[in-house]
PDB file of N, CA and C in Angstrom:
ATOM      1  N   UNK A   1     -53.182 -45.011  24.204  1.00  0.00           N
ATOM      2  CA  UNK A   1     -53.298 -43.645  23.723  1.00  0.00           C
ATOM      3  C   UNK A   1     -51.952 -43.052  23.280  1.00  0.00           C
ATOM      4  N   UNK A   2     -51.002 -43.304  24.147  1.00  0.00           N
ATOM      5  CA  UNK A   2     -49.599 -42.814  23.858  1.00  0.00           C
ATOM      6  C   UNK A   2     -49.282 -42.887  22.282  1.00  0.00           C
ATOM      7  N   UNK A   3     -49.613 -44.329  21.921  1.00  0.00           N
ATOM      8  CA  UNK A   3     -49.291 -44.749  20.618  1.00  0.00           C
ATOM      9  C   UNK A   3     -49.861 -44.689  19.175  1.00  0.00           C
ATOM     10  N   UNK A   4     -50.854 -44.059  19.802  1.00  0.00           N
ATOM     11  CA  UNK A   4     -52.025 -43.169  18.828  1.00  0.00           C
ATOM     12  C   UNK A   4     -51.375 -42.237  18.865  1.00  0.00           C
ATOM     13  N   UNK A   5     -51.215 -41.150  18.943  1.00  0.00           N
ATOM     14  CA  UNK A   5     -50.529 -39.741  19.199  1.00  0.00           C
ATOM     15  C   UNK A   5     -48.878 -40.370  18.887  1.00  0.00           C
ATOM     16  N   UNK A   6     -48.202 -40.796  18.944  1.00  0.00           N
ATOM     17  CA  UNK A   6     -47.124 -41.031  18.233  1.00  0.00           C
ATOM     18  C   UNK A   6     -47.367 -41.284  17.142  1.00  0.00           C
ATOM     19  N   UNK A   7     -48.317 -42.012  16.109  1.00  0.00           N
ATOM     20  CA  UNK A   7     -48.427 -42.297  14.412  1.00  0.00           C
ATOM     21  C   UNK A   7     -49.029 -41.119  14.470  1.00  0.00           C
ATOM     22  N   UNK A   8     -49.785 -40.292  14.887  1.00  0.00           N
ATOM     23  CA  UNK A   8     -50.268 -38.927  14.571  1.00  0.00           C
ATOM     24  C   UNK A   8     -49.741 -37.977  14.524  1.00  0.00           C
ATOM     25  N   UNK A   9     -48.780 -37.723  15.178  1.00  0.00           N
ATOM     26  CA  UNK A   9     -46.941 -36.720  15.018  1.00  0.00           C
ATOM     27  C   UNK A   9     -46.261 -36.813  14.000  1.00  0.00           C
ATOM     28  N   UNK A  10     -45.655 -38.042  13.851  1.00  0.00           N
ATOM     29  CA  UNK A  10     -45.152 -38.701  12.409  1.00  0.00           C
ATOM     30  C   UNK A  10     -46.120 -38.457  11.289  1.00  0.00           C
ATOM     31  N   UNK A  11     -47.247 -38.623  11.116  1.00  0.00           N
ATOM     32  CA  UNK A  11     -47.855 -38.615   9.587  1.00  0.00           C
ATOM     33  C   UNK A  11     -48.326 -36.976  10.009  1.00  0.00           C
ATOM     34  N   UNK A  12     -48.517 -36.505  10.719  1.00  0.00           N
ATOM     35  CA  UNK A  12     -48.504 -34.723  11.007  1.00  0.00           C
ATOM     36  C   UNK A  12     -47.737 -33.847  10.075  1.00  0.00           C
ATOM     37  N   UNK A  13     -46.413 -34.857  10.540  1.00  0.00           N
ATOM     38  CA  UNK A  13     -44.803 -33.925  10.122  1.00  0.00           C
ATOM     39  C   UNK A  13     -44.327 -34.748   8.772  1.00  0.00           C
ATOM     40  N   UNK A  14     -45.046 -35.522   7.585  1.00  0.00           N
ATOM     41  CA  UNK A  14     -44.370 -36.030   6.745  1.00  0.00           C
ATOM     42  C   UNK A  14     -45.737 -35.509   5.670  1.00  0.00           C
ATOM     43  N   UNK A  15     -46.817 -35.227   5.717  1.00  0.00           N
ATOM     44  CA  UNK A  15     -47.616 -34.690   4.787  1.00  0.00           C
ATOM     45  C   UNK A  15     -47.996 -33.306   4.493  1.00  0.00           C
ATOM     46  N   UNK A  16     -48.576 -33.068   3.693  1.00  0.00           N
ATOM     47  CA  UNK A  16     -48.721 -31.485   2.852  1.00  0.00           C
ATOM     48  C   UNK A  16     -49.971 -30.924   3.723  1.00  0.00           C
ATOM     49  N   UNK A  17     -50.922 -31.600   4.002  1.00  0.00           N
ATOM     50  CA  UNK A  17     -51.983 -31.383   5.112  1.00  0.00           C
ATOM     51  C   UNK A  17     -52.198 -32.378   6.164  1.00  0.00           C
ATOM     52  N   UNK A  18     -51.955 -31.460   6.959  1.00  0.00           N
ATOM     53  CA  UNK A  18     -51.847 -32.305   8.426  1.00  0.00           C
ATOM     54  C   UNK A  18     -53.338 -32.342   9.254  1.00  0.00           C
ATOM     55  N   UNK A  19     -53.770 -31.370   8.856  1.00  0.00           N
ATOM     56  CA  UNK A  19     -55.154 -31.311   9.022  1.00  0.00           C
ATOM     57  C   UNK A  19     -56.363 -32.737   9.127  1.00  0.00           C
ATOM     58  N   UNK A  20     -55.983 -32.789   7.826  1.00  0.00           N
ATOM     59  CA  UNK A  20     -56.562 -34.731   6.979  1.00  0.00           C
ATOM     60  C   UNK A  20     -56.455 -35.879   8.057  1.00  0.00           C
ATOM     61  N   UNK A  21     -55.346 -36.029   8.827  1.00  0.00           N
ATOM     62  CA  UNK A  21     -54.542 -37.048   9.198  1.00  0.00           C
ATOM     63  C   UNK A  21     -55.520 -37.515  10.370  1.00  0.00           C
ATOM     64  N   UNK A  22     -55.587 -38.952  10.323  1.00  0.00           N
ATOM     65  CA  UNK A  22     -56.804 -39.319  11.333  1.00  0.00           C
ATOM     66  C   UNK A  22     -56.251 -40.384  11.719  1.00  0.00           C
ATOM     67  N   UNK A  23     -56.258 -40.672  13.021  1.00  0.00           N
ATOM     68  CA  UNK A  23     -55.376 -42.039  13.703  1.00  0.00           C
ATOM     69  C   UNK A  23     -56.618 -42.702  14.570  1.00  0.00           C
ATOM     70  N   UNK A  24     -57.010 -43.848  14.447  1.00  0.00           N
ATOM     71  CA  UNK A  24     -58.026 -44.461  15.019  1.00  0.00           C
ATOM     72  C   UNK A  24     -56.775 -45.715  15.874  1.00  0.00           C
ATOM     73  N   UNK A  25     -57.324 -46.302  16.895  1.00  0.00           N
ATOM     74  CA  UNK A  25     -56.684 -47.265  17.899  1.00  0.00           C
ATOM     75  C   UNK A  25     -58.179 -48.039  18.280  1.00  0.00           C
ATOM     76  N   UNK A  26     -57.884 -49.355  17.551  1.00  0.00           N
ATOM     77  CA  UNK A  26     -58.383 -49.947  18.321  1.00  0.00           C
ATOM     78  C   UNK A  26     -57.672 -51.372  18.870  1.00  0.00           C
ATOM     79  N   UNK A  27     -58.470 -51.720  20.959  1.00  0.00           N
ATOM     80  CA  UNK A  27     -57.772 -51.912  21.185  1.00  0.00           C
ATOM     81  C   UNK A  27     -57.828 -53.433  21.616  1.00  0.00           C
ATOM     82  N   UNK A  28     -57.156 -54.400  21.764  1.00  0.00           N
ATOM     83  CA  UNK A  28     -57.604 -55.627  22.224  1.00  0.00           C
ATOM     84  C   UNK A  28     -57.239 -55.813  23.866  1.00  0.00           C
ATOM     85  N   UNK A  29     -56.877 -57.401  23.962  1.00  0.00           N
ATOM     86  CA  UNK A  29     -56.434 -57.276  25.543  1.00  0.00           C
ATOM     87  C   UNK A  29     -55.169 -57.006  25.652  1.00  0.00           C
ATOM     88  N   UNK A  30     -53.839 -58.095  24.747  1.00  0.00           N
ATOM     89  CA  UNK A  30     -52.564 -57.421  24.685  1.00  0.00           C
ATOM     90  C   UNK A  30     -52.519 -56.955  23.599  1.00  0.00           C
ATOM     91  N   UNK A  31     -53.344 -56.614  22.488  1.00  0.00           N
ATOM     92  CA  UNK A  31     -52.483 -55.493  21.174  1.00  0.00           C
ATOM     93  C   UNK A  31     -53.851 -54.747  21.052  1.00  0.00           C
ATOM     94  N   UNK A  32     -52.893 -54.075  20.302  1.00  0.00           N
ATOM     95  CA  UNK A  32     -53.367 -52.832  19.289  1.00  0.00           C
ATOM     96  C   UNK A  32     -53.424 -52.410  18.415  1.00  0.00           C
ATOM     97  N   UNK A  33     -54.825 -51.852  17.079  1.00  0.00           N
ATOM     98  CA  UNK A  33     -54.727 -52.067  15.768  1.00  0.00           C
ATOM     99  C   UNK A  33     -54.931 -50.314  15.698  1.00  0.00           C
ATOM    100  N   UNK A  34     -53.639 -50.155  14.663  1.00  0.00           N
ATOM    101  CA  UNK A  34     -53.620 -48.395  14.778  1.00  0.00           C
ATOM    102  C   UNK A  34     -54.017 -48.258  13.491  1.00  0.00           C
ATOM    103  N   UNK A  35     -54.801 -47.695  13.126  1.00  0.00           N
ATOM    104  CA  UNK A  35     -55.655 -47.679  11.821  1.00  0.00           C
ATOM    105  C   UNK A  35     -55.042 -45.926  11.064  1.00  0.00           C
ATOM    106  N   UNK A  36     -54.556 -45.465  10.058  1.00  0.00           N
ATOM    107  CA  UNK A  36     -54.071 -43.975   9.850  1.00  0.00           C
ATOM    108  C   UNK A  36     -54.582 -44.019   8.511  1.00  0.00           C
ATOM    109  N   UNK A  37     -55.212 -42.872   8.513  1.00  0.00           N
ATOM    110  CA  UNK A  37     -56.122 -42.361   6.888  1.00  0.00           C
ATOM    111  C   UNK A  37     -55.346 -40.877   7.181  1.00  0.00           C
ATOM    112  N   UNK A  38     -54.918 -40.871   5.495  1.00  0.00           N
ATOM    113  CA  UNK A  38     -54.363 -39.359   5.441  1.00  0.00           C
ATOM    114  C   UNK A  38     -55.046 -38.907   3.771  1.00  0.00           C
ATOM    115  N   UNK A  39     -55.152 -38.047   3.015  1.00  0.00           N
ATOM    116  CA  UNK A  39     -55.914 -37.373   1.865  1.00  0.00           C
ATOM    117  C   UNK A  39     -54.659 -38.400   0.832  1.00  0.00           C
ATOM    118  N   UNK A  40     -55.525 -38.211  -0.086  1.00  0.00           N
ATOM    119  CA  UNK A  40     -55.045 -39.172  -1.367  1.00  0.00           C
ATOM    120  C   UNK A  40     -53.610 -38.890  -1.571  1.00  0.00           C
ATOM    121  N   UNK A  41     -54.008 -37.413  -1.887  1.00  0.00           N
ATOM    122  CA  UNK A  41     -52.531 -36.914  -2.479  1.00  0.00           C
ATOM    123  C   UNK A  41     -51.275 -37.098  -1.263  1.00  0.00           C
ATOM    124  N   UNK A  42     -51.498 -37.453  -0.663  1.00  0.00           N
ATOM    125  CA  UNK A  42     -50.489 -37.541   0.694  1.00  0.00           C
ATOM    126  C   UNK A  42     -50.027 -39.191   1.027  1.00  0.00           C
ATOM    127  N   UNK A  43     -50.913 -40.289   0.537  1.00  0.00           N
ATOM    128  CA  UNK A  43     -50.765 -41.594   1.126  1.00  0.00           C
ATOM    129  C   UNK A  43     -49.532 -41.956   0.534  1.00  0.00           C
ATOM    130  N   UNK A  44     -48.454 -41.636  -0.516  1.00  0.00           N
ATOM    131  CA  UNK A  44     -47.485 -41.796  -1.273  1.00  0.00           C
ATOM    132  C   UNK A  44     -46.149 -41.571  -0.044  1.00  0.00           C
ATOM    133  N   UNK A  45     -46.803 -40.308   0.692  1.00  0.00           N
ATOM    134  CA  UNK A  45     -45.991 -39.749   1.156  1.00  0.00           C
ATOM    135  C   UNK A  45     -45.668 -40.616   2.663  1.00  0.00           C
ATOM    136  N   UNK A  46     -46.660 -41.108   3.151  1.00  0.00           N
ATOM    137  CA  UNK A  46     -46.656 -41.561   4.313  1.00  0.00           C
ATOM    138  C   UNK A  46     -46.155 -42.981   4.352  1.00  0.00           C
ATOM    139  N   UNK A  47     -46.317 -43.835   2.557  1.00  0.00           N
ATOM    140  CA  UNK A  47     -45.782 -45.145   2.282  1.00  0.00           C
ATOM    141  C   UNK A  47     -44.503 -44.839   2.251  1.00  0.00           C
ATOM    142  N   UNK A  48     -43.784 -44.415   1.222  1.00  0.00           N
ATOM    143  CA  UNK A  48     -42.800 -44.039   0.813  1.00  0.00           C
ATOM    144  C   UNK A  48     -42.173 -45.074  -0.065  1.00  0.00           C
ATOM    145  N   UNK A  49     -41.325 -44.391  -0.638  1.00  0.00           N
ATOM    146  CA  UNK A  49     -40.492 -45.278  -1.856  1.00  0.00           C
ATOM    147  C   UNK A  49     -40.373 -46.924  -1.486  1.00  0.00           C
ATOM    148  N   UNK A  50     -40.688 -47.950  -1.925  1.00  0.00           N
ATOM    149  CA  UNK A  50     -40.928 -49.444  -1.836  1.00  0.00           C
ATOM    150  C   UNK A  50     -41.489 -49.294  -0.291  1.00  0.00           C
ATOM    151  N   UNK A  51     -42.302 -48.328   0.191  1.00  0.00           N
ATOM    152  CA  UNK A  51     -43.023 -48.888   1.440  1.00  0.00           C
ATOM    153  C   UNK A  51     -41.719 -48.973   2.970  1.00  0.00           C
ATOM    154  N   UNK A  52     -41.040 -48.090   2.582  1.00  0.00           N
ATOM    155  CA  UNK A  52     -39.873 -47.957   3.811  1.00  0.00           C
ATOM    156  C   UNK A  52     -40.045 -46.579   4.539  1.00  0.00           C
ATOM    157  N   UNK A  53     -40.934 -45.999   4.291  1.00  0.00           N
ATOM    158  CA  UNK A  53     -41.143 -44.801   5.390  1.00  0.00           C
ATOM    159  C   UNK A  53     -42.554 -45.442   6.173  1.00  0.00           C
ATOM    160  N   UNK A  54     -43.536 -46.396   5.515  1.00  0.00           N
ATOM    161  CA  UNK A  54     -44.107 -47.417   6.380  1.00  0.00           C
ATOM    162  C   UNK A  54     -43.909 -48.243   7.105  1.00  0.00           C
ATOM    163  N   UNK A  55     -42.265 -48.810   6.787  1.00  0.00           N
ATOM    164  CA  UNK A  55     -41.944 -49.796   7.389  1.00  0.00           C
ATOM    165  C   UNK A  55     -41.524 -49.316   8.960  1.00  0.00           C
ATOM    166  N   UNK A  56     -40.912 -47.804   8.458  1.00  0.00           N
ATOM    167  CA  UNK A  56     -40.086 -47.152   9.708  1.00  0.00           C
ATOM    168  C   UNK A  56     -40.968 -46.874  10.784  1.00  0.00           C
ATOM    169  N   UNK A  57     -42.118 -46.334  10.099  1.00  0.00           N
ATOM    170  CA  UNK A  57     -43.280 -46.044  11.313  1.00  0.00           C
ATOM    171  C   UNK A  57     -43.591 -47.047  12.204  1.00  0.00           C
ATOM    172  N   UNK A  58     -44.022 -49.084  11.623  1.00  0.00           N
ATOM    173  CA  UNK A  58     -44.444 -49.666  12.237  1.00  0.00           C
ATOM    174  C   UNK A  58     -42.832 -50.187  12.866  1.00  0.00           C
ATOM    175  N   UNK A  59     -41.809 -50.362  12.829  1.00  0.00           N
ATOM    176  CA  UNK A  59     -40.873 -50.543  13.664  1.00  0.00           C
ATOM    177  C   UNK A  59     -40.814 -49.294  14.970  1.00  0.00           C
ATOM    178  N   UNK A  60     -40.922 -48.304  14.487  1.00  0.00           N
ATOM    179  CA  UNK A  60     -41.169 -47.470  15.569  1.00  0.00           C
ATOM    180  C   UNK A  60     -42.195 -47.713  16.740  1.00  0.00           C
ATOM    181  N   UNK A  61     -43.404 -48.200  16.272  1.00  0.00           N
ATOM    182  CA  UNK A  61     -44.418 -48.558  17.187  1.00  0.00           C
ATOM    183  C   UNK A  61     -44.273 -49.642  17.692  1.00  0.00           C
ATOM    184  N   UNK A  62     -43.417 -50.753  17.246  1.00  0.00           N
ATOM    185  CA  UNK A  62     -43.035 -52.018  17.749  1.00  0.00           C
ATOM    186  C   UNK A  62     -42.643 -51.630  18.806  1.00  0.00           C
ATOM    187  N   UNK A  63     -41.110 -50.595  18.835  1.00  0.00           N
ATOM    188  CA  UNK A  63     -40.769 -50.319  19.658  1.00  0.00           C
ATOM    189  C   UNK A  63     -41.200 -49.627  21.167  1.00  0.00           C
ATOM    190  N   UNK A  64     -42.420 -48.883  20.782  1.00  0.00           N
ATOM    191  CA  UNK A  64     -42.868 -48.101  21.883  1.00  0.00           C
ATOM    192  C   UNK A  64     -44.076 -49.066  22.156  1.00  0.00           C
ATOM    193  N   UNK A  65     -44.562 -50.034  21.628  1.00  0.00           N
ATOM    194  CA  UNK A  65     -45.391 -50.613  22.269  1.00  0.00           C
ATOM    195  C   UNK A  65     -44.569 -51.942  23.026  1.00  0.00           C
ATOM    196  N   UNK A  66     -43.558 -52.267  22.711  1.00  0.00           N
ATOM    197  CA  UNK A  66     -43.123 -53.142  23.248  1.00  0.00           C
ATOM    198  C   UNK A  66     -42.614 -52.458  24.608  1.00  0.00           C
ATOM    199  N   UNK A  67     -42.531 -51.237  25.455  1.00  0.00           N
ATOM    200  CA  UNK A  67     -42.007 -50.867  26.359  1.00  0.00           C
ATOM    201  C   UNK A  67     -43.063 -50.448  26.911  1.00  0.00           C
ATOM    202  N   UNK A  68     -44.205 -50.263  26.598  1.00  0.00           N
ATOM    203  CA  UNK A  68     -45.861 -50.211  27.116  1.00  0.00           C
ATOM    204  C   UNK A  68     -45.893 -51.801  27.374  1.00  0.00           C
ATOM    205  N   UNK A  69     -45.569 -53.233  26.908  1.00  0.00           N
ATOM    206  CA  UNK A  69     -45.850 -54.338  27.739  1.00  0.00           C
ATOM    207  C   UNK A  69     -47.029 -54.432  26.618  1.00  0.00           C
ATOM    208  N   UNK A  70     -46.866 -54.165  25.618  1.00  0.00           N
ATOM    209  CA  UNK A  70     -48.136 -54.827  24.612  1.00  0.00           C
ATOM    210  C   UNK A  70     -47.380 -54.713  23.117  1.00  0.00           C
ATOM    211  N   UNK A  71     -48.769 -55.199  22.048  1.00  0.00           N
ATOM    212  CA  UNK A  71     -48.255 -55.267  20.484  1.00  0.00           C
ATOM    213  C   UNK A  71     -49.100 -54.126  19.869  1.00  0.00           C
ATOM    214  N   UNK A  72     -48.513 -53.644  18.822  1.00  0.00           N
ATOM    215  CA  UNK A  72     -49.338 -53.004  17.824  1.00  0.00           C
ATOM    216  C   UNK A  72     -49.058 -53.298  16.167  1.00  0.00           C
ATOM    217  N   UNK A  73     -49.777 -53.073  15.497  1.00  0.00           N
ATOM    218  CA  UNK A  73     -50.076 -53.153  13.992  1.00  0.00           C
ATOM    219  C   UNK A  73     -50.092 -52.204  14.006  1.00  0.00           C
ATOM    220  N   UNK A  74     -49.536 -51.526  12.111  1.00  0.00           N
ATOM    221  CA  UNK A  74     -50.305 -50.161  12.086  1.00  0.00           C
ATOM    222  C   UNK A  74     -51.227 -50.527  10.574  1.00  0.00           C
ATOM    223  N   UNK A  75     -51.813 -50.047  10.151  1.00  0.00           N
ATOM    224  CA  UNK A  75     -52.517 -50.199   9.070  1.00  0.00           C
ATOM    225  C   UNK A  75     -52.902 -48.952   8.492  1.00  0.00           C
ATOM    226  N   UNK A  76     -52.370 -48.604   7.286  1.00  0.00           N
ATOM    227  CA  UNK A  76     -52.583 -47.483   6.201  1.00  0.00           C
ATOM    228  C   UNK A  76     -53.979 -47.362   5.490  1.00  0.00           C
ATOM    229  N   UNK A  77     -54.805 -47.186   5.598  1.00  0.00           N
ATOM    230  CA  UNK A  77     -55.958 -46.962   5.369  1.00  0.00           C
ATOM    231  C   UNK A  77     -56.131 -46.076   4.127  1.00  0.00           C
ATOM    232  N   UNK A  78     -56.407 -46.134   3.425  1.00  0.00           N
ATOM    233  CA  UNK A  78     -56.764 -45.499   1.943  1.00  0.00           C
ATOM    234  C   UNK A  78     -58.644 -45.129   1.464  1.00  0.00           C
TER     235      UNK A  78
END
């Protein structure tokens, strides 16, 4: 859950409607597939220029899931 609510803060605070922003987790035995749908006009925003404000997010979750003792993916959903 922690790590759901962390990609949901981040794409909260980087789009025009925060409202939109939907974080699904689903979960296995050691990982986790974080699924994030945000409104059209916004998915630009959450990729970012060559896909490096995506990249930053899933290094971020590497990080906090690796100190939870598990893995996560994140996956941009369109």
């Amino acid at each position: 859950m922690p790590l759901k609510e962390l990609i949901s803060t981040i794409a909260q605070a980087l789009v025009d409607d925060p409202d939109s922003v939907e974080v699904r987790e689903i979960e296995g035995d050691q990982n986790a597939l974080i699924e994030l749908r945000v409104a059209k006009g916004d998915i630009g925003k959450v990729i970012g220029k060559e896909g490096r404000t995506a990249q930053s997010m899933r290094t971020l979750l590497t990080a906090a899931s690796t100190k939870l003792g598990r893995r996560a993916h994140l996956d941009i959903v369109d």
